[in-house]
Protein backbone atom coordinates (compact mmCIF):
# COMPACT_ATOMS: atom_id res chain seq x y z
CA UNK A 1 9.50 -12.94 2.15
CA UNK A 2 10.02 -9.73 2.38
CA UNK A 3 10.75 -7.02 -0.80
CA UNK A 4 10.36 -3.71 0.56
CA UNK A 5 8.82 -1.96 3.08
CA UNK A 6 5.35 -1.71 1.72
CA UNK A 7 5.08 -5.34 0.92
CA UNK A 8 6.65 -6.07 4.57
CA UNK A 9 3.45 -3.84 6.19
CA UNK A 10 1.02 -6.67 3.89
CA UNK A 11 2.85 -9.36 5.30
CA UNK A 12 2.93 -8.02 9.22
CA UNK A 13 -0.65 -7.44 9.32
CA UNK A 14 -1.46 -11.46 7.05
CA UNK A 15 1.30 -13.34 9.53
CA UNK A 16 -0.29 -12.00 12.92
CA UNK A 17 -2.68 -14.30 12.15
CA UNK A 18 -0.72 -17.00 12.45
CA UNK A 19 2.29 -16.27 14.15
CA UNK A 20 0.88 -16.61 18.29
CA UNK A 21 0.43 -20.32 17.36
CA UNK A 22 3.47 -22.17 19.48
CA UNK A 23 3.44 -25.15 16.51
CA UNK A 24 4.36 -22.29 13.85
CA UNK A 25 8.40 -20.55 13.82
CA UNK A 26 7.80 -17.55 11.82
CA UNK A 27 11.05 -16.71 9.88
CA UNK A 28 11.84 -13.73 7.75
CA UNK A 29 13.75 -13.40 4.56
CA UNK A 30 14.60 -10.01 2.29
CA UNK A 31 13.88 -10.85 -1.32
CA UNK A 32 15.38 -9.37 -4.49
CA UNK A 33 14.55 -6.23 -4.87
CA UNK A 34 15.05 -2.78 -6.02
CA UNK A 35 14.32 -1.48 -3.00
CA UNK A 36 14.67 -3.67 -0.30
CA UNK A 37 18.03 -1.57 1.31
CA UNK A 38 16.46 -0.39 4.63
CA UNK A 39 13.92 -3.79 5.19
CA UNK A 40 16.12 -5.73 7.31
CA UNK A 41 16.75 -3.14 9.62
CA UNK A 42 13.34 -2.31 9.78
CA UNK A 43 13.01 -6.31 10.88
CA UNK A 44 15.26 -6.36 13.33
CA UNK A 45 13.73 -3.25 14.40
CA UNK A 46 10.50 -4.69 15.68
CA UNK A 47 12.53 -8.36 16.88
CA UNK A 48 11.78 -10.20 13.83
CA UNK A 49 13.95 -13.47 13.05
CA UNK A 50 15.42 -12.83 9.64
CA UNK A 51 17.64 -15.23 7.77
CA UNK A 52 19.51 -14.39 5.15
CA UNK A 53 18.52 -14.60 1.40
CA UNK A 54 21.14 -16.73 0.32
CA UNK A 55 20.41 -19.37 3.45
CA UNK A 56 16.37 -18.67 2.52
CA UNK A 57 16.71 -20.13 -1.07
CA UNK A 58 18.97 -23.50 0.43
CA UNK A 59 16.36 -24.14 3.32
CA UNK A 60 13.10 -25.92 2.66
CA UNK A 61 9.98 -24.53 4.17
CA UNK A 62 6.12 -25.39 5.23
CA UNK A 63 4.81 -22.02 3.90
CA UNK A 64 6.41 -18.91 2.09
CA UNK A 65 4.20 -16.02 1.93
CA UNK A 66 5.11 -12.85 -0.34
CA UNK A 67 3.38 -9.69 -1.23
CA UNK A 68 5.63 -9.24 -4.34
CA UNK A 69 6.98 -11.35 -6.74
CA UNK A 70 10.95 -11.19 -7.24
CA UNK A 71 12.63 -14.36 -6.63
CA UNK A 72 9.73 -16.76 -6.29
CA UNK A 73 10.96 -19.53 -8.02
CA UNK A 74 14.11 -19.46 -5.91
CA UNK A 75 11.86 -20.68 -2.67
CA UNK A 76 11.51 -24.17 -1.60
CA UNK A 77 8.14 -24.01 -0.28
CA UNK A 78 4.50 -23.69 -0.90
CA UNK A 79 3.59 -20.53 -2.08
CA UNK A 80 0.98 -17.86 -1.27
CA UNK A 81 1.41 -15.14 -3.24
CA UNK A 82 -0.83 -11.68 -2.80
CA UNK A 83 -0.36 -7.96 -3.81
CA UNK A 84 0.62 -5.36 -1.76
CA UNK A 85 -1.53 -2.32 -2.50
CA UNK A 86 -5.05 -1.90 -3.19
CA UNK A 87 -6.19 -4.94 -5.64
CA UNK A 88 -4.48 -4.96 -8.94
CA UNK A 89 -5.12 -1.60 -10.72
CA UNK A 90 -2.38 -0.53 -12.85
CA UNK A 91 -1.65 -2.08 -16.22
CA UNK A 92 2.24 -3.24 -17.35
CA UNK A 93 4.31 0.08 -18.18
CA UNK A 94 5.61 -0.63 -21.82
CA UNK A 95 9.49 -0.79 -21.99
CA UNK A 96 10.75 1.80 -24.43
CA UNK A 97 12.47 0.41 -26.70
CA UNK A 98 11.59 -3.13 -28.80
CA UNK A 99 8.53 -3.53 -30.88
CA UNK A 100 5.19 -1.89 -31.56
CA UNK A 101 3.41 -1.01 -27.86
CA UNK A 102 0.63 -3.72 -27.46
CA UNK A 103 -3.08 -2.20 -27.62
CA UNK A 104 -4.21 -3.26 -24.06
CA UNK A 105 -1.09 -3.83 -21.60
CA UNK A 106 -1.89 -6.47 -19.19
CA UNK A 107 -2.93 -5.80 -15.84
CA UNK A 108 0.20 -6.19 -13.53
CA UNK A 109 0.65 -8.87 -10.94
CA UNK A 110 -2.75 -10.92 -12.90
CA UNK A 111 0.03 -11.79 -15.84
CA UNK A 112 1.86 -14.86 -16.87
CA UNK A 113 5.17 -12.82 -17.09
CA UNK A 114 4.98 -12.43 -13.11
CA UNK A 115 3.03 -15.50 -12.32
CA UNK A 116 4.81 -18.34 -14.57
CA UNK A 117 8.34 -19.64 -14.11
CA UNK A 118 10.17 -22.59 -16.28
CA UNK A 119 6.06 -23.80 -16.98
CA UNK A 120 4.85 -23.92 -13.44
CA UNK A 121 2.47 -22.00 -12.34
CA UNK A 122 4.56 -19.94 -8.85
CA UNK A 123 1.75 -19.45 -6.42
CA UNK A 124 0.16 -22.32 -4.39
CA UNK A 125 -2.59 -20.15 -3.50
CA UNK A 126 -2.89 -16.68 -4.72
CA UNK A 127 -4.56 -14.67 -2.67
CA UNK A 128 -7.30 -12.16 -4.51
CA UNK A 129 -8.94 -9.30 -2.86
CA UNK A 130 -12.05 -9.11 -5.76
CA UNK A 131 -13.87 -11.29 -7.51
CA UNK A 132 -13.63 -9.27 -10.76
CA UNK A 133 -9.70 -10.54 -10.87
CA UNK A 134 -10.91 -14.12 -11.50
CA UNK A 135 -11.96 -12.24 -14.72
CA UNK A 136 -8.96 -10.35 -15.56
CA UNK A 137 -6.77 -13.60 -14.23
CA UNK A 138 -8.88 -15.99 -16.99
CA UNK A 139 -7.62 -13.46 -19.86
CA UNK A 140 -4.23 -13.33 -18.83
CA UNK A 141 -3.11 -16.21 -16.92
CA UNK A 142 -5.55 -19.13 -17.02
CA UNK A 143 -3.06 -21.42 -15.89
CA UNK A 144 -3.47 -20.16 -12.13
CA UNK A 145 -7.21 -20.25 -11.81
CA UNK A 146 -7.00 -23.38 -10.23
CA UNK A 147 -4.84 -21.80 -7.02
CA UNK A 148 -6.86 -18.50 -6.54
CA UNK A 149 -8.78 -17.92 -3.80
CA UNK A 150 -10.65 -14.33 -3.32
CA UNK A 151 -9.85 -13.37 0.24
CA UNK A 152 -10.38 -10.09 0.64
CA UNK A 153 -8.48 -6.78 1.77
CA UNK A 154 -6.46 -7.59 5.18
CA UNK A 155 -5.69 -3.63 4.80
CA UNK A 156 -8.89 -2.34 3.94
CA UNK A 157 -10.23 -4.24 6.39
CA UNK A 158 -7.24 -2.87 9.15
CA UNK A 159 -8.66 0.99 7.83
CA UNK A 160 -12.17 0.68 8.69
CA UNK A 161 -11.54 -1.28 12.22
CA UNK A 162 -9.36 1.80 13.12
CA UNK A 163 -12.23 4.55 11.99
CA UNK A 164 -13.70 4.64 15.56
CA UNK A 165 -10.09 5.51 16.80
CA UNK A 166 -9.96 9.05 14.62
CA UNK A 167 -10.03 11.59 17.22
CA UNK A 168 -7.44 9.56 19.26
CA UNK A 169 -4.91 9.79 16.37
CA UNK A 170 -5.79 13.40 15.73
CA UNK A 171 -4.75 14.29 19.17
CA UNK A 172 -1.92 12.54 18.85
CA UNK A 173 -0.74 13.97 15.97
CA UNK A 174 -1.84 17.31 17.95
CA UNK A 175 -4.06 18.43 15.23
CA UNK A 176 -6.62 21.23 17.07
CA UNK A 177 -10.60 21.54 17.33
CA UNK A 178 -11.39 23.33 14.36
CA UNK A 179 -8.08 22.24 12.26
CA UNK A 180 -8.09 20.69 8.84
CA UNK A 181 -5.75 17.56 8.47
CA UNK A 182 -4.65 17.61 5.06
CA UNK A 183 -2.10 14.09 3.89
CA UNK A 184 -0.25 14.75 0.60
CA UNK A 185 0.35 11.15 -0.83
CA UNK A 186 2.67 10.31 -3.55
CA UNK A 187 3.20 6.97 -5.10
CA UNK A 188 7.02 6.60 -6.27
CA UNK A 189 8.83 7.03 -9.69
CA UNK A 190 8.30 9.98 -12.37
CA UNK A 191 4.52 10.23 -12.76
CA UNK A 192 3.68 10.15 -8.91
CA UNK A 193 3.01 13.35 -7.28
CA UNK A 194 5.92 14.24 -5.78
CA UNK A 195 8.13 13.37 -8.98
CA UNK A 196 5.83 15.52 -11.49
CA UNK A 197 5.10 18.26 -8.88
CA UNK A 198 7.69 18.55 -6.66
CA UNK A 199 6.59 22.43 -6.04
CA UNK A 200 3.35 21.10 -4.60
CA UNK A 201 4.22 20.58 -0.92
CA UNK A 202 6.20 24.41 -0.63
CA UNK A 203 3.24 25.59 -2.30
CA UNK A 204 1.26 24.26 0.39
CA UNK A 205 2.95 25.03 3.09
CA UNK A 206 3.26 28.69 2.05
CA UNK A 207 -0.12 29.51 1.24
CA UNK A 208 -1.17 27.66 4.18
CA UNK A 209 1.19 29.29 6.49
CA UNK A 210 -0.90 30.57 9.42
CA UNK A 211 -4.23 28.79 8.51
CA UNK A 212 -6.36 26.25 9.99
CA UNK A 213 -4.69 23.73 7.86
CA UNK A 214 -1.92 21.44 8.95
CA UNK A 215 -0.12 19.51 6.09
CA UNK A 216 1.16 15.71 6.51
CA UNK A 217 3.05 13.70 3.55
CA UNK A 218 3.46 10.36 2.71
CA UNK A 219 5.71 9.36 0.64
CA UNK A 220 6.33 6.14 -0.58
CA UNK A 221 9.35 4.10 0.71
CA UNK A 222 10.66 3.46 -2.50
CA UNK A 223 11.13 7.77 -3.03
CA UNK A 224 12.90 7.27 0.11
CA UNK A 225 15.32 4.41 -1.09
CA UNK A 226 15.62 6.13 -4.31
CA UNK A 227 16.56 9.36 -3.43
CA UNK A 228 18.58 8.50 -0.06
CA UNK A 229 16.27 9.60 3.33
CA UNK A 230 18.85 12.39 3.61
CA UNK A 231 18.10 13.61 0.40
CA UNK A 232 14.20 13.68 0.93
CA UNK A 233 15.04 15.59 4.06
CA UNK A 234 16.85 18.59 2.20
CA UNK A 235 14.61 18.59 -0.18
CA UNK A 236 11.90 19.12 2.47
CA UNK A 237 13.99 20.88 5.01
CA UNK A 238 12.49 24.34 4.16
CA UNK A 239 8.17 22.20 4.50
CA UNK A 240 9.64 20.34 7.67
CA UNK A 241 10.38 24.04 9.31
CA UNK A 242 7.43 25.47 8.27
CA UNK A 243 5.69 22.71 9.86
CA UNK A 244 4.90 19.77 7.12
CA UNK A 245 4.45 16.39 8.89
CA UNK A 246 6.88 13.81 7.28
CA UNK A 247 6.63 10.82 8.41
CA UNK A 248 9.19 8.64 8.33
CA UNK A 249 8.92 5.21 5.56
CA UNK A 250 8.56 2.68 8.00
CA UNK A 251 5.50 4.34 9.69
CA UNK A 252 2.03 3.02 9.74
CA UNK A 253 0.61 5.29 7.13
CA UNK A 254 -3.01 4.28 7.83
CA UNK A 255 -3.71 5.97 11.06
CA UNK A 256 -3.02 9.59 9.17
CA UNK A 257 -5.30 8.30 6.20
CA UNK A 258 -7.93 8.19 8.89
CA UNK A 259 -7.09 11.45 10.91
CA UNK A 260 -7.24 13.27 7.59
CA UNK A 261 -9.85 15.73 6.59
CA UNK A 262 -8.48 16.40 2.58
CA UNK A 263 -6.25 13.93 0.83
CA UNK A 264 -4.17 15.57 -2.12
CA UNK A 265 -3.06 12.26 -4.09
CA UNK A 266 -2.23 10.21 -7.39
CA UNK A 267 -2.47 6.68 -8.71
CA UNK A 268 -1.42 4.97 -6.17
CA UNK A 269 -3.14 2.51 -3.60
CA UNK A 270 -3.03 5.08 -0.82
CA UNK A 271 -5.39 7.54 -2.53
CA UNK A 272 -7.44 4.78 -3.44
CA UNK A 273 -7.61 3.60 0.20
CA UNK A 274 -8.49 6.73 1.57
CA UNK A 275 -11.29 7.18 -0.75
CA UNK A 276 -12.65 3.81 0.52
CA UNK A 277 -12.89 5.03 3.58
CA UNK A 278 -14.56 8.32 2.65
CA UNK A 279 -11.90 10.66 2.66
CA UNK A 280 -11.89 13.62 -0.24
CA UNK A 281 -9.68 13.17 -2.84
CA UNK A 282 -8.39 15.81 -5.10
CA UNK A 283 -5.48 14.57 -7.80
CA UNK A 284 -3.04 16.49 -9.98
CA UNK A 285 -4.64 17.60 -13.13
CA UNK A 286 -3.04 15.36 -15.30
CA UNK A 287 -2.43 11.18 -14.50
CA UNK A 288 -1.00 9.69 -17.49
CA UNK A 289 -0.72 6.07 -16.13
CA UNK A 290 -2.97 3.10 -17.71
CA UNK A 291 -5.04 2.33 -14.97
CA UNK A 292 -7.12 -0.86 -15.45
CA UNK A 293 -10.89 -0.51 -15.81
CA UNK A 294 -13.11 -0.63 -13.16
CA UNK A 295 -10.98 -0.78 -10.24
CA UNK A 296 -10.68 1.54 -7.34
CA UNK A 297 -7.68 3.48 -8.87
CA UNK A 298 -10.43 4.39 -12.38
CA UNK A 299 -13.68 5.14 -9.66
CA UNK A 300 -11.19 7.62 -7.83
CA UNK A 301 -9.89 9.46 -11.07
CA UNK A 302 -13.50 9.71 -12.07
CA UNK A 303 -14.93 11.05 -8.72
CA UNK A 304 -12.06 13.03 -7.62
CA UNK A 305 -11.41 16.72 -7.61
CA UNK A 306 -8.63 18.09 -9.58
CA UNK A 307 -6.19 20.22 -8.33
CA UNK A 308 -5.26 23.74 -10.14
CA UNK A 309 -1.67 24.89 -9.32
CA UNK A 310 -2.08 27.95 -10.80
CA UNK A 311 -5.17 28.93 -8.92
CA UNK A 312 -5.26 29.70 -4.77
CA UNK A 313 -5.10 26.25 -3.18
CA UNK A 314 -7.08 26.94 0.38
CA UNK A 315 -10.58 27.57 -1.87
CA UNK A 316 -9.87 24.70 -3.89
CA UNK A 317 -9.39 22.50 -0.33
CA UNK A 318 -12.40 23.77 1.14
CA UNK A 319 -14.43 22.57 -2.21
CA UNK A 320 -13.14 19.03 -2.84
CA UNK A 321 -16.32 16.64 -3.98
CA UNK A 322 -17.15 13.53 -1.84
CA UNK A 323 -16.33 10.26 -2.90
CA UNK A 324 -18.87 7.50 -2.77
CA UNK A 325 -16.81 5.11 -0.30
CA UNK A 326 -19.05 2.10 -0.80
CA UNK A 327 -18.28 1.94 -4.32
CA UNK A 328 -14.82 2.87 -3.74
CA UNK A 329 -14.51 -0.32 -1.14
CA UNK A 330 -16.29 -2.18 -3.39
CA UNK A 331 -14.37 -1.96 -6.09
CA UNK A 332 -11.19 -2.89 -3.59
CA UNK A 333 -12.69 -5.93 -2.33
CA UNK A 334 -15.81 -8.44 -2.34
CA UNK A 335 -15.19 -9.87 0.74
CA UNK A 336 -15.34 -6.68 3.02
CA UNK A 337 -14.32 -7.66 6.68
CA UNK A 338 -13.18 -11.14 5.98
CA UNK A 339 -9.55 -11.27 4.92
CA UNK A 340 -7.77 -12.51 8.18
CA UNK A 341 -10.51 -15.37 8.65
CA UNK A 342 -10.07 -16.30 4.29
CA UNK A 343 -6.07 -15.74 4.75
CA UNK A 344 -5.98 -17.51 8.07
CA UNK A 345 -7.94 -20.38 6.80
CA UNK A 346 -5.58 -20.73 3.69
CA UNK A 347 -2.61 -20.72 5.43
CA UNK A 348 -3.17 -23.32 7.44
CA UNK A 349 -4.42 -25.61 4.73
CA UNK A 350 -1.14 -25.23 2.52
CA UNK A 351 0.57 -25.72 6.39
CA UNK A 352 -1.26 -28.83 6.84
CA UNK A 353 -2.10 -27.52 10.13
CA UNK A 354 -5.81 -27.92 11.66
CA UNK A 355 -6.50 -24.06 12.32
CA UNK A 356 -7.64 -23.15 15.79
CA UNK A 357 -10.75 -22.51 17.32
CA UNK A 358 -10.10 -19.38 18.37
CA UNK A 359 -9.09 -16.46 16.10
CA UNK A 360 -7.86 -13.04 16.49
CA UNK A 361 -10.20 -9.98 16.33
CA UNK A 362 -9.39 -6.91 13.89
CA UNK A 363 -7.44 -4.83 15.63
CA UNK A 364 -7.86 -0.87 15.18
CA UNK A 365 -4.34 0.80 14.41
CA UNK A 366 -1.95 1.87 17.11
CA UNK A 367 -1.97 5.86 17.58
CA UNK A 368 0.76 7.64 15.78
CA UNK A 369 3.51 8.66 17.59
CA UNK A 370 5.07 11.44 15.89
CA UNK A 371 7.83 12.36 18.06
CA UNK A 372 9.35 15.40 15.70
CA UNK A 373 8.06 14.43 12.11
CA UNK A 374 8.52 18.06 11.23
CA UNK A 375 12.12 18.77 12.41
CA UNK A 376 13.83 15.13 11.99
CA UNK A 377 11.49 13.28 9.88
């Protein structure tokens, strides 16, 4: 069940663990969702079966799996449920109007609000990546204990297979001996990066003209589908000339997370991943979002440089602190390396389905083939 793009990389990299086995049809669905325009075509794209919603919700099923939670309770199947980013770090926006705001929102996708539906608990299994969210789930939905399972970080785990494999993406990015890599990530709405600062990438590019710097960005898909991918173009047309690598949504962001020699980011999971994997971080100087306590997302706006727009930016790249990856990773995930053997397992339980001997090896990322990021996006 597929919401948007970013859940639809979670699910690609959980179902190839199960999808070579010939007793197992793998079907996909587009679920309700703000953001779910350009997912179907992106299915079709790579030969996926996809049925349509309204068939999805009549049609009874041996497993749905979802990496988001709209329409849920519409499925006729067992349910495993699991997030699509890094763990569960942000807290529940308040709406802005009602009531009083509430002195400790909850942490989102760990709630009853997302998790609960007509008094049933949603999930059959719901797949954790830490064991700390056992915690957080026993304040805020003890109902669904009982069908958690920690299973790691499929992604995470995906990141750090494909580390060996840096100087094969760099040169396919064609990113030169002695040149700095450096991936602008922006989460989507108002307070990510490229909604608050929007003046950040020409900046770059500018000041950076003619350096050993080249500049990538990754923006999330939902920018994309909320601005129209023609619009993000314009906006970028003057970066894109100048040289700015934008990839397009439905790329593989992970292999330029691990080309990357500076990371400029915000609160969301992508920062948060490359600092896991030891890449320098250096955030806007002001994140207003609640981020919950303890997670990867709070270690990274601790550790993290901060960047000063009104001060030369090549200095402050050259000067970004370290980030301590192992606590970083740790904070993503207790069960470091073991996601597709926990996920695989699962699945085939709430199949029914004795799992196979033999089980597939994580596989580094494929290269990035960036054809002409900078002139057509």
């Amino acid at each position: 069940m597929a919401h948007s793009i970013v859940s639809c990389h979670r699910l690609l990299d959980v179902i190839g663990q199960i999808e070579s086995d010939q007793r197992i049809q793998v079907v996909f669905t587009v679920g309700p969702d703000a953001f779910n325009k350009h997912v179907e075509r992106y299915l079709n794209s790579i030969g996926a079966l996809v049925v349509p919603w309204l068939q999805a919700v009549r049609e009874r099923f041996d497993l749905a799996v979802a990496a988001s939670y709209g329409g849920l309770h519409q499925l006729h199947a067992p349910l495993l449920v699991m997030a699509h980013g890094a763990g569960h770090g942000k807290r529940v926006r308040p709406g802005r109007h009602g009531g009083p705001k509430i002195s400790e929102p909850p942490v989102y996708g760990l709630d009853a609000q997302r998790l609960v539906h007509g008094g049933r608990v949603l999930p059959t299994a719901l797949a954790l990546a830490h064991d700390h969210e056992l915690d957080v789930l026993r304040r805020q939905c003890p109902e669904a204990l009982d069908v958690a399972v920690v299973v790691g970080d499929p992604c995470l785990d995906r990141l750090v297979a494909s580390l060996p494999s840096r100087r094969r993406y760099r040169r396919h990015l064609g990113i030169a001996d002695g040149e700095s890599l450096v991936v602008v990530t922006s989460t989507w709405g108002p307070d990510g990066l490229f909604g608050r600062w929007p003046d950040l990438l020409p900046l770059l590019m500018t000041e950076l003209s003619g350096s050993r710097h080249r500049v990538a960005a990754l923006l999330h898909p939902a920018v994309w589908d909320a601005h129209g991918h023609r619009q993000v173009r314009s906006w970028l047309q003057d970066c894109r000339e100048a040289g700015l690598l934008l990839p397009d949504p439905t790329v593989d962001w992970r292999s330029l997370v691990v080309a990357a020699d500076r990371i400029i980011g915000d609160h969301g999971s992508v920062t948060a991943y490359a600092g896991a994997v030891g890449r320098p971080v250096l955030l806007p100087p002001d994140d207003r979002i609640p981020i919950a306590e303890g997670t990867a997302q709070d270690l990274i706006r601790t550790a993290a440089g901060r960047l000063d727009l009104h001060r030369a930016l090549g200095p402050q790249l050259e000067s970004v602190p370290a980030i301590d990856r192992q606590a970083v990773a740790g904070a993503i995930t207790t069960r470091a390396g073991r996601a597709s053997v926990l996920l695989r397992r699962t699945m085939y339980r709430l199949l029914r389905l004795p799992e196979p001997g033999r089980h597939r090896q994580i596989e580094p990322l494929p290269p990035p083939v960036p054809r002409r990021w900078g002139v057509e996006g």
